[in-house]
Structures are given as structure tokens and as C-alpha cells.
ModelCIF file with pLDDT and N, C-alpha, C, O atoms, coordinates in Angstrom:
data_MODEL
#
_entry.id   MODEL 
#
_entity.id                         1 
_entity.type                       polymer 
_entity.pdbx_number_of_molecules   1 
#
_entity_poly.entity_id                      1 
_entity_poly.type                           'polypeptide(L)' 
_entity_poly.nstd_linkage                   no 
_entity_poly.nstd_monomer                   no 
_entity_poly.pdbx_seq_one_letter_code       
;(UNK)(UNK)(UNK)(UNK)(UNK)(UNK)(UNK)(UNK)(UNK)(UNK)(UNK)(UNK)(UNK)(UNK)(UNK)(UNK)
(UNK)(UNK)(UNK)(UNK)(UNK)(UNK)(UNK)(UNK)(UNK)(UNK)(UNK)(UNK)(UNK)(UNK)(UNK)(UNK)
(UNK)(UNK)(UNK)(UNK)
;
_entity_poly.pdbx_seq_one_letter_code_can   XXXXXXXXXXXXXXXXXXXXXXXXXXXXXXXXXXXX 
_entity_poly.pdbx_strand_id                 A 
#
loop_
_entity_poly_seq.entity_id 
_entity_poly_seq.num 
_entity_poly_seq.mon_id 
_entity_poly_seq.hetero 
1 1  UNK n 
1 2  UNK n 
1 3  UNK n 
1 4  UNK n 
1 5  UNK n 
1 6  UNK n 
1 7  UNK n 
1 8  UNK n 
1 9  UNK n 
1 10 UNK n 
1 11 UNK n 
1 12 UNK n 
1 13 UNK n 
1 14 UNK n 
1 15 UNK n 
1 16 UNK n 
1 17 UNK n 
1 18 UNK n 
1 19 UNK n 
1 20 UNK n 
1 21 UNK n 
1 22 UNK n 
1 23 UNK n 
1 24 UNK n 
1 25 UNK n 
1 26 UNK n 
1 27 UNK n 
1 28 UNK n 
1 29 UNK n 
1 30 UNK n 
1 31 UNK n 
1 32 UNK n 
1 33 UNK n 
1 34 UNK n 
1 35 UNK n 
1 36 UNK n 
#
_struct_asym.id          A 
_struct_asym.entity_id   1 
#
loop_
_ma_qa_metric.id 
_ma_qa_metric.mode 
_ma_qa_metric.name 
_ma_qa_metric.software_group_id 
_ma_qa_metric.type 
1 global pLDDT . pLDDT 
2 local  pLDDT . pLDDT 
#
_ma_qa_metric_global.metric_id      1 
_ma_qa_metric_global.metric_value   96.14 
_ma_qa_metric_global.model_id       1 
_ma_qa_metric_global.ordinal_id     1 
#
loop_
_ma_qa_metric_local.label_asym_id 
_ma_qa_metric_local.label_comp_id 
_ma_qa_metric_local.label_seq_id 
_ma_qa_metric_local.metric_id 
_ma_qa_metric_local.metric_value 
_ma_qa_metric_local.model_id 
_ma_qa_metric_local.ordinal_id 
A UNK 1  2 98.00 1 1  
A UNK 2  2 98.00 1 2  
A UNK 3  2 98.00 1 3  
A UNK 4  2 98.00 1 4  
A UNK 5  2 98.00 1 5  
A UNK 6  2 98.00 1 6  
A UNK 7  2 98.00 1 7  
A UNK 8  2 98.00 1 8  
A UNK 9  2 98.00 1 9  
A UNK 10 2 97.00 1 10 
A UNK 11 2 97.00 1 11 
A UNK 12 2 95.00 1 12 
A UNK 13 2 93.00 1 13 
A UNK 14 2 86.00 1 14 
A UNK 15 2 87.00 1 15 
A UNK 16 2 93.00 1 16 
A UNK 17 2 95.00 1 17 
A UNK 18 2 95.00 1 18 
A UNK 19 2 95.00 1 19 
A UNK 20 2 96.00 1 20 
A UNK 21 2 97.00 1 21 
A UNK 22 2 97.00 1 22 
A UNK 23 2 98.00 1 23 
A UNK 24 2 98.00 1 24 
A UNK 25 2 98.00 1 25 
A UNK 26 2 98.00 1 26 
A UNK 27 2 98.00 1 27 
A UNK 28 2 97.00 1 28 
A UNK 29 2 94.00 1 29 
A UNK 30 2 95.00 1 30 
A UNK 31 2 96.00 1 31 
A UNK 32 2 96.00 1 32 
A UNK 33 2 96.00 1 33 
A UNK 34 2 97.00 1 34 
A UNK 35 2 97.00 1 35 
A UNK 36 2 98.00 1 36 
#
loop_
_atom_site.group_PDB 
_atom_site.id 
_atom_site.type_symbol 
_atom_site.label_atom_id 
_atom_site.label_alt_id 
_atom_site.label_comp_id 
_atom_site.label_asym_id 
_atom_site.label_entity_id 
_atom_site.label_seq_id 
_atom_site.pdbx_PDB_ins_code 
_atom_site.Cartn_x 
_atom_site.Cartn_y 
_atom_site.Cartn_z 
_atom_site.occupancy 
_atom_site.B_iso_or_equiv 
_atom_site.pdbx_formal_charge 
_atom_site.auth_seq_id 
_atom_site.auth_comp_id 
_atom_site.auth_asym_id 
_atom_site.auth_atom_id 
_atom_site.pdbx_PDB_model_num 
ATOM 1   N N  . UNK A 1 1  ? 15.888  -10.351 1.768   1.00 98.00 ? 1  UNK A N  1 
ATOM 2   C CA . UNK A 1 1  ? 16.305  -11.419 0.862   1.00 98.00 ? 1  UNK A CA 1 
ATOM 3   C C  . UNK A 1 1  ? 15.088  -12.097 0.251   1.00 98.00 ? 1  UNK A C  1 
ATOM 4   O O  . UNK A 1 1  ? 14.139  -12.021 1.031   1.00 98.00 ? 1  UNK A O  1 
ATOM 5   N N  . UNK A 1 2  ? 14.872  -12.561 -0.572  1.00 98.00 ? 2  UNK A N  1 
ATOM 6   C CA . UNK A 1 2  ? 14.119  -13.346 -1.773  1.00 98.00 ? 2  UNK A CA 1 
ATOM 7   C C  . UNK A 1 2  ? 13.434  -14.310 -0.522  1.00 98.00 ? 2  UNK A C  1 
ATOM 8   O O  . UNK A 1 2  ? 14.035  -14.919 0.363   1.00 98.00 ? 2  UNK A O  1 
ATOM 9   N N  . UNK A 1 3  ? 12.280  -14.243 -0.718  1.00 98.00 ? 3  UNK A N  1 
ATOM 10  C CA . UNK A 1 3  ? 11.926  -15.429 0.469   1.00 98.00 ? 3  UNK A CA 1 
ATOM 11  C C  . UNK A 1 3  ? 11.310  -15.084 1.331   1.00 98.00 ? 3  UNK A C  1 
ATOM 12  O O  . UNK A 1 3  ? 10.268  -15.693 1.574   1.00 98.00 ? 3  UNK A O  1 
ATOM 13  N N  . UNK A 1 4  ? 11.672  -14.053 2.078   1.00 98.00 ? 4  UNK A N  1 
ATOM 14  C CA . UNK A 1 4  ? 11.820  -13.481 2.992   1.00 98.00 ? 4  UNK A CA 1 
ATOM 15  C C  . UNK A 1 4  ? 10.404  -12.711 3.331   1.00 98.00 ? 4  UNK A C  1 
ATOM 16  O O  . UNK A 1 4  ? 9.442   -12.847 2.575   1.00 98.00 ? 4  UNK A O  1 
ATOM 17  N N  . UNK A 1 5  ? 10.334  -11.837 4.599   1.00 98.00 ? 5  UNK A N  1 
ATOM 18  C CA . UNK A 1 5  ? 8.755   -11.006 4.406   1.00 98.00 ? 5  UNK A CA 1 
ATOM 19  C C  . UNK A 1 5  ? 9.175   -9.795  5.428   1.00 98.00 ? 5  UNK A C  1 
ATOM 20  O O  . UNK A 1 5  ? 10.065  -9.582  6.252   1.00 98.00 ? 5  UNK A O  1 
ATOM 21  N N  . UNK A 1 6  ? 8.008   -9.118  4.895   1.00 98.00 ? 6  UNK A N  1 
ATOM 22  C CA . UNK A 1 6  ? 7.990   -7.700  5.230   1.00 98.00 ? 6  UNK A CA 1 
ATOM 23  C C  . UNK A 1 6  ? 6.334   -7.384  5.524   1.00 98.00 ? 6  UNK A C  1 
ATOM 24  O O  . UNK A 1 6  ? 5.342   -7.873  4.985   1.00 98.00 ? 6  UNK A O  1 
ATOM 25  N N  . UNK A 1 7  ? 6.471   -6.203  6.773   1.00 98.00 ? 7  UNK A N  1 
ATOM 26  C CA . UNK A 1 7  ? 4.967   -6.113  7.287   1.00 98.00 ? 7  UNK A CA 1 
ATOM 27  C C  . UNK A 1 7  ? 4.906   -4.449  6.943   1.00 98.00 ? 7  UNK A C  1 
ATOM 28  O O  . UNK A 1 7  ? 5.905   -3.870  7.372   1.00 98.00 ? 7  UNK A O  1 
ATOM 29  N N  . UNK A 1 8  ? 4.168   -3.784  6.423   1.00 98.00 ? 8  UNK A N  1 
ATOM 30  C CA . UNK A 1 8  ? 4.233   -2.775  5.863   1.00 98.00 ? 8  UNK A CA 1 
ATOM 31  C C  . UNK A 1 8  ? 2.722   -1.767  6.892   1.00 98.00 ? 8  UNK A C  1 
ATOM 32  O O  . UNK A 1 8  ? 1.710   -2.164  7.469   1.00 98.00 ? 8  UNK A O  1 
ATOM 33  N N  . UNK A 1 9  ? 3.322   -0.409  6.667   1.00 98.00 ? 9  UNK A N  1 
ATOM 34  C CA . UNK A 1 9  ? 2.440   -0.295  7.684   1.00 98.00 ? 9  UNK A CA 1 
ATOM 35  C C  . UNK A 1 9  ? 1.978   0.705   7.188   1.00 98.00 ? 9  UNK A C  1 
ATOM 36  O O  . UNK A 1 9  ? 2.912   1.290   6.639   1.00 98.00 ? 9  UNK A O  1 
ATOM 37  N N  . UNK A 1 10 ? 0.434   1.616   6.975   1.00 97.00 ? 10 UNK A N  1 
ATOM 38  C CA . UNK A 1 10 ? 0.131   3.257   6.646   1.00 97.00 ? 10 UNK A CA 1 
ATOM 39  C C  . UNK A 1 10 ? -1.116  3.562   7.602   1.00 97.00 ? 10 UNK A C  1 
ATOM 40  O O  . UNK A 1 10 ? -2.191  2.993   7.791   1.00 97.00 ? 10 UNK A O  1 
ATOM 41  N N  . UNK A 1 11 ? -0.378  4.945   8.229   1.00 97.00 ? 11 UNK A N  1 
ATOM 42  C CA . UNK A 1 11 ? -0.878  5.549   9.497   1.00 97.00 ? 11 UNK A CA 1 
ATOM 43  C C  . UNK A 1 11 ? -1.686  6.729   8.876   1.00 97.00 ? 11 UNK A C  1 
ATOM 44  O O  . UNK A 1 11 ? -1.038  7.629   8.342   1.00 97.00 ? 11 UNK A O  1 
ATOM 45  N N  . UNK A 1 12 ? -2.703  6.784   8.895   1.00 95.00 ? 12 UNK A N  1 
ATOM 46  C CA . UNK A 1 12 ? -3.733  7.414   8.081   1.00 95.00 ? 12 UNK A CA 1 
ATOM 47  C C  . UNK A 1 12 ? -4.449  8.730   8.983   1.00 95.00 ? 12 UNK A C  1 
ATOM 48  O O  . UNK A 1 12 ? -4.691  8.343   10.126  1.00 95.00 ? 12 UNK A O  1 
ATOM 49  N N  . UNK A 1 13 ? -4.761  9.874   8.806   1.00 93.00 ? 13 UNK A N  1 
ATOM 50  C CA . UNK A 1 13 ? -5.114  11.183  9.435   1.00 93.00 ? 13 UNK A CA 1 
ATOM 51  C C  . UNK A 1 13 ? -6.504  10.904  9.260   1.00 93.00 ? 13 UNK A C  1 
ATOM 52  O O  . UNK A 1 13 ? -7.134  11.275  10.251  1.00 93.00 ? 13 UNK A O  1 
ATOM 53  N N  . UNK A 1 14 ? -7.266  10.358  8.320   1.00 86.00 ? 14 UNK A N  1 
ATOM 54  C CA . UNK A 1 14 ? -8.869  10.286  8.144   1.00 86.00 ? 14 UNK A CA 1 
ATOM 55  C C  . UNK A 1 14 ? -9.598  10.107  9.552   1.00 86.00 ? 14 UNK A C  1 
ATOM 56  O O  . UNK A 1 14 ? -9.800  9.003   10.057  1.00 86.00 ? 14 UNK A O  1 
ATOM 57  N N  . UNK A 1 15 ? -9.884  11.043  9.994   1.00 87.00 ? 15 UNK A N  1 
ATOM 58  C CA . UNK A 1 15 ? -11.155 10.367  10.574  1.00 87.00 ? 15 UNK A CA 1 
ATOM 59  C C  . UNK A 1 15 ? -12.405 9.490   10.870  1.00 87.00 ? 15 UNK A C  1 
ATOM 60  O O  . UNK A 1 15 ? -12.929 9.068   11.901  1.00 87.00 ? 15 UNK A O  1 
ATOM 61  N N  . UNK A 1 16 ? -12.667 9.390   9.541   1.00 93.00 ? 16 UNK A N  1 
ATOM 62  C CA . UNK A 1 16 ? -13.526 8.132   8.806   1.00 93.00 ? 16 UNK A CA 1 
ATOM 63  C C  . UNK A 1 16 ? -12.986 7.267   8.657   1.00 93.00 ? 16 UNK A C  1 
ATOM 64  O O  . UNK A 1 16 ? -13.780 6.413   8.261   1.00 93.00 ? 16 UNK A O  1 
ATOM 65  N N  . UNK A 1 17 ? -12.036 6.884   8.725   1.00 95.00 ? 17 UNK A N  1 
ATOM 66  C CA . UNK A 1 17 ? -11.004 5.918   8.430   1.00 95.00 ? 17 UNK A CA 1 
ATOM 67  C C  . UNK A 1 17 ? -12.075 4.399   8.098   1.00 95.00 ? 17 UNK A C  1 
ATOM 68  O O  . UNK A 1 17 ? -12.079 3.708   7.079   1.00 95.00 ? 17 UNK A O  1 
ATOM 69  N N  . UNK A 1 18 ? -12.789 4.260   9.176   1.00 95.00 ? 18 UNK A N  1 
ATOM 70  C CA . UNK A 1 18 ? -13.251 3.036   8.966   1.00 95.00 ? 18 UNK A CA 1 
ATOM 71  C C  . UNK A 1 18 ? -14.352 2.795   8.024   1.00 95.00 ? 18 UNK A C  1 
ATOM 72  O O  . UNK A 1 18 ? -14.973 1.734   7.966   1.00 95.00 ? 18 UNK A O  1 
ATOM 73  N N  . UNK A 1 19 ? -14.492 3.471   7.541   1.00 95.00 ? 19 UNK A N  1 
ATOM 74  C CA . UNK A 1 19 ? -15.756 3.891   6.222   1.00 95.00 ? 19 UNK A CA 1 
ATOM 75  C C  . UNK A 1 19 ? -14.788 3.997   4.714   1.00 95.00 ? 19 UNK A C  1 
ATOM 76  O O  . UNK A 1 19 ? -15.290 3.896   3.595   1.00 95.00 ? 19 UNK A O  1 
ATOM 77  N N  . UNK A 1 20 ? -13.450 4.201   4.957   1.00 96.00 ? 20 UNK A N  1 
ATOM 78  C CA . UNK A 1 20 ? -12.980 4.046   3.658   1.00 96.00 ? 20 UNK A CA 1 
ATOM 79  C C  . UNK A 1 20 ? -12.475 2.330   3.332   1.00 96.00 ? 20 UNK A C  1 
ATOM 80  O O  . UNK A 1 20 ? -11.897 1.582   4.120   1.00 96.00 ? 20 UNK A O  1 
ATOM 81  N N  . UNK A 1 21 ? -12.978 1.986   1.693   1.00 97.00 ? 21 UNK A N  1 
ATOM 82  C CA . UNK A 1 21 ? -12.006 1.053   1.215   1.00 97.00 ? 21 UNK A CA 1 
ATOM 83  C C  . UNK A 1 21 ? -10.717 1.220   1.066   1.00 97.00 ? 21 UNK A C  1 
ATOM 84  O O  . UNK A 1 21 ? -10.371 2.343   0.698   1.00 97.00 ? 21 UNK A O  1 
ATOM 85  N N  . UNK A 1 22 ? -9.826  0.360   1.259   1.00 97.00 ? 22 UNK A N  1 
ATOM 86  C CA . UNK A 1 22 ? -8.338  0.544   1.199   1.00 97.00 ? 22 UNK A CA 1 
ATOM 87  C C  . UNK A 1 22 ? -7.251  -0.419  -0.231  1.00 97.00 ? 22 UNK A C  1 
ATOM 88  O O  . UNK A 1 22 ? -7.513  -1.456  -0.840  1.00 97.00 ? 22 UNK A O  1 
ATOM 89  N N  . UNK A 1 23 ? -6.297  0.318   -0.299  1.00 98.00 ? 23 UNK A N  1 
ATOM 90  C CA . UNK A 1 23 ? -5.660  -0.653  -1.368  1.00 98.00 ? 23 UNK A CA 1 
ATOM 91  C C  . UNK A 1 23 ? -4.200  0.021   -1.184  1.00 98.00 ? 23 UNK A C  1 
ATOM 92  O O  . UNK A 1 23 ? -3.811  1.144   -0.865  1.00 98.00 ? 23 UNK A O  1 
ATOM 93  N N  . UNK A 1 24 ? -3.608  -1.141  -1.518  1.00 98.00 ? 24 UNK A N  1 
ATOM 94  C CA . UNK A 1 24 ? -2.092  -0.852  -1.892  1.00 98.00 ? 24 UNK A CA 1 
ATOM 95  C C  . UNK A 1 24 ? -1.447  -1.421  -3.177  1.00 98.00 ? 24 UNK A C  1 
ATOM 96  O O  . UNK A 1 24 ? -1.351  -2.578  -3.585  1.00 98.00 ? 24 UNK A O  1 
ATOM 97  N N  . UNK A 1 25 ? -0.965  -0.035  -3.772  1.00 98.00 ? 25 UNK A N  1 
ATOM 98  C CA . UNK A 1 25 ? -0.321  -0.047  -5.175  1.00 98.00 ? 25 UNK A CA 1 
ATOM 99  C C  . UNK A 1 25 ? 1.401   -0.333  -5.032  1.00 98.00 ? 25 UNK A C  1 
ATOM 100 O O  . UNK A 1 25 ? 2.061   -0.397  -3.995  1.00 98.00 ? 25 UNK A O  1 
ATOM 101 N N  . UNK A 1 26 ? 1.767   -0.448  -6.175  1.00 98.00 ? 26 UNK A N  1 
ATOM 102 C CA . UNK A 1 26 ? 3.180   -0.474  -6.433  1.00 98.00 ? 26 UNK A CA 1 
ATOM 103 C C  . UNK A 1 26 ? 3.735   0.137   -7.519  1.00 98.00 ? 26 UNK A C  1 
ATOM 104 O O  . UNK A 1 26 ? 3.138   0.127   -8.596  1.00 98.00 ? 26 UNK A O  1 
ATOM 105 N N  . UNK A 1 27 ? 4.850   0.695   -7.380  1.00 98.00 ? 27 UNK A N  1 
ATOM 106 C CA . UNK A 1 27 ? 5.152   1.302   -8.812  1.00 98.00 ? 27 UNK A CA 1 
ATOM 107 C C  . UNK A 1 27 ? 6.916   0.957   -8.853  1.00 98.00 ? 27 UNK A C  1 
ATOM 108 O O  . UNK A 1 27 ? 7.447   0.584   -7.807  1.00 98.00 ? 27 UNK A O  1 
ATOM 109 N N  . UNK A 1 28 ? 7.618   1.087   -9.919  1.00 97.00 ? 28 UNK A N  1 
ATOM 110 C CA . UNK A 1 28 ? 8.516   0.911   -10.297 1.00 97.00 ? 28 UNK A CA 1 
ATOM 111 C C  . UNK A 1 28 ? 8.470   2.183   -11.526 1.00 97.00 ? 28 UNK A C  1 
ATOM 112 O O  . UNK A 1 28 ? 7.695   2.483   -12.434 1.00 97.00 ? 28 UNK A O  1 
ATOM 113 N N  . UNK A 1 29 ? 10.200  2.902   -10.797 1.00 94.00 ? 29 UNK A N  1 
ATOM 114 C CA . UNK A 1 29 ? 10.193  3.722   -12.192 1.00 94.00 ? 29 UNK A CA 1 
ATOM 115 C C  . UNK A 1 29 ? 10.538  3.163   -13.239 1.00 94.00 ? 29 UNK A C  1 
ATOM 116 O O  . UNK A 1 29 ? 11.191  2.169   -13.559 1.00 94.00 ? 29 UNK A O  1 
ATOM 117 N N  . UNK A 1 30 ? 9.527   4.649   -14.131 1.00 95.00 ? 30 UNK A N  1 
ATOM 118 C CA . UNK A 1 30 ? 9.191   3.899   -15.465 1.00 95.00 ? 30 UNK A CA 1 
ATOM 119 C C  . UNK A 1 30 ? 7.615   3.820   -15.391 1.00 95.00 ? 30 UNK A C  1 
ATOM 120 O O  . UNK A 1 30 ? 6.845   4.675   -15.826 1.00 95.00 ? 30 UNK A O  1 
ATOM 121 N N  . UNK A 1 31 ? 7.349   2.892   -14.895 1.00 96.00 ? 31 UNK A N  1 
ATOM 122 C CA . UNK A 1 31 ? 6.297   2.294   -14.944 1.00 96.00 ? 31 UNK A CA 1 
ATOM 123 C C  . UNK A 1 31 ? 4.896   2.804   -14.564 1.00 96.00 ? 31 UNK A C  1 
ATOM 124 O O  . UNK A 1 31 ? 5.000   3.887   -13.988 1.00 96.00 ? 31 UNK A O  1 
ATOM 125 N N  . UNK A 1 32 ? 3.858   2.471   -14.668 1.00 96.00 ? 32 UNK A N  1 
ATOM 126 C CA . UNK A 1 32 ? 2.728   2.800   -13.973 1.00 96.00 ? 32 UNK A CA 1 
ATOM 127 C C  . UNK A 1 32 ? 2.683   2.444   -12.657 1.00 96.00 ? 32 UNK A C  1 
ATOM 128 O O  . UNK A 1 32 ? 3.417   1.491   -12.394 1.00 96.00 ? 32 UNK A O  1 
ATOM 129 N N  . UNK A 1 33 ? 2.106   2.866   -11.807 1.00 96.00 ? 33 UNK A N  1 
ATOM 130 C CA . UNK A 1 33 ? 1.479   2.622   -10.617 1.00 96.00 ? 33 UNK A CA 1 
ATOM 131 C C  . UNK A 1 33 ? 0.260   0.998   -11.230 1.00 96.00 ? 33 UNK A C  1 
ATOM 132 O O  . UNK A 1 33 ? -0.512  1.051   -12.187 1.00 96.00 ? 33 UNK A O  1 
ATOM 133 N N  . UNK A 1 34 ? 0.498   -0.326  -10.247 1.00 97.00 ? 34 UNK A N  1 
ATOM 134 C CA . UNK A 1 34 ? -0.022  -1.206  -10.050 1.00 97.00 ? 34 UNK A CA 1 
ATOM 135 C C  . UNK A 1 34 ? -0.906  -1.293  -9.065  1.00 97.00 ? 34 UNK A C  1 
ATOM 136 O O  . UNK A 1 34 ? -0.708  -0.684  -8.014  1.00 97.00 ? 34 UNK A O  1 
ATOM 137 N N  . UNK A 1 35 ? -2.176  -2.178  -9.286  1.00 97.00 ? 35 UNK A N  1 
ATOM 138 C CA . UNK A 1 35 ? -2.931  -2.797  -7.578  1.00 97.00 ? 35 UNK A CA 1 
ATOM 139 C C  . UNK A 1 35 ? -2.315  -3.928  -7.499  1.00 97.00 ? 35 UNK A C  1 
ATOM 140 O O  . UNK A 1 35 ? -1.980  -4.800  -8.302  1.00 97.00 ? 35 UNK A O  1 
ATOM 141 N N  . UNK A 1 36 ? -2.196  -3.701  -6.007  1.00 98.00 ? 36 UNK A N  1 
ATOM 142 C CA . UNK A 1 36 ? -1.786  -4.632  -5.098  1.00 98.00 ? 36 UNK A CA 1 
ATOM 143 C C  . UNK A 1 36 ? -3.067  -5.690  -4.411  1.00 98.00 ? 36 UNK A C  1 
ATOM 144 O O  . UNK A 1 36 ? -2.777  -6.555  -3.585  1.00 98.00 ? 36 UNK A O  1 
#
């Protein structure tokens, strides 16, 4: 619901993991892919 929250989660295979920058996009069809 509107208001409300959500904890979102991505479980990643990299090994390096901690050497990469991270980001989260959004898209809506139609649309482009956004940064988050």
C-alpha cells in the first residue's frame, strides 16, 4: 500500500563482489530503464 515499505534484496555470484560499485534501476514498460 502507498506508504508503506519494502526491503529488496540481490544475491550476487561475483566473487569480487566487494570491489564492485552497485546501483539499482527501475523500469516501467514502455519506458527506459531509470537510476535509482
Amino acid at each position: 500500500q502507498a506508504g508503506g515499505s519494502l526491503r529488496l534484496s540481490c544475491s550476487a555470484s561475483a566473487s569480487t563482489f566487494r570491489f564492485f560499485s552497485l546501483g539499482w534501476f527501475r523500469q516501467v514498460p514502455g519506458k527506459d530503464r531509470e537510476f535509482v
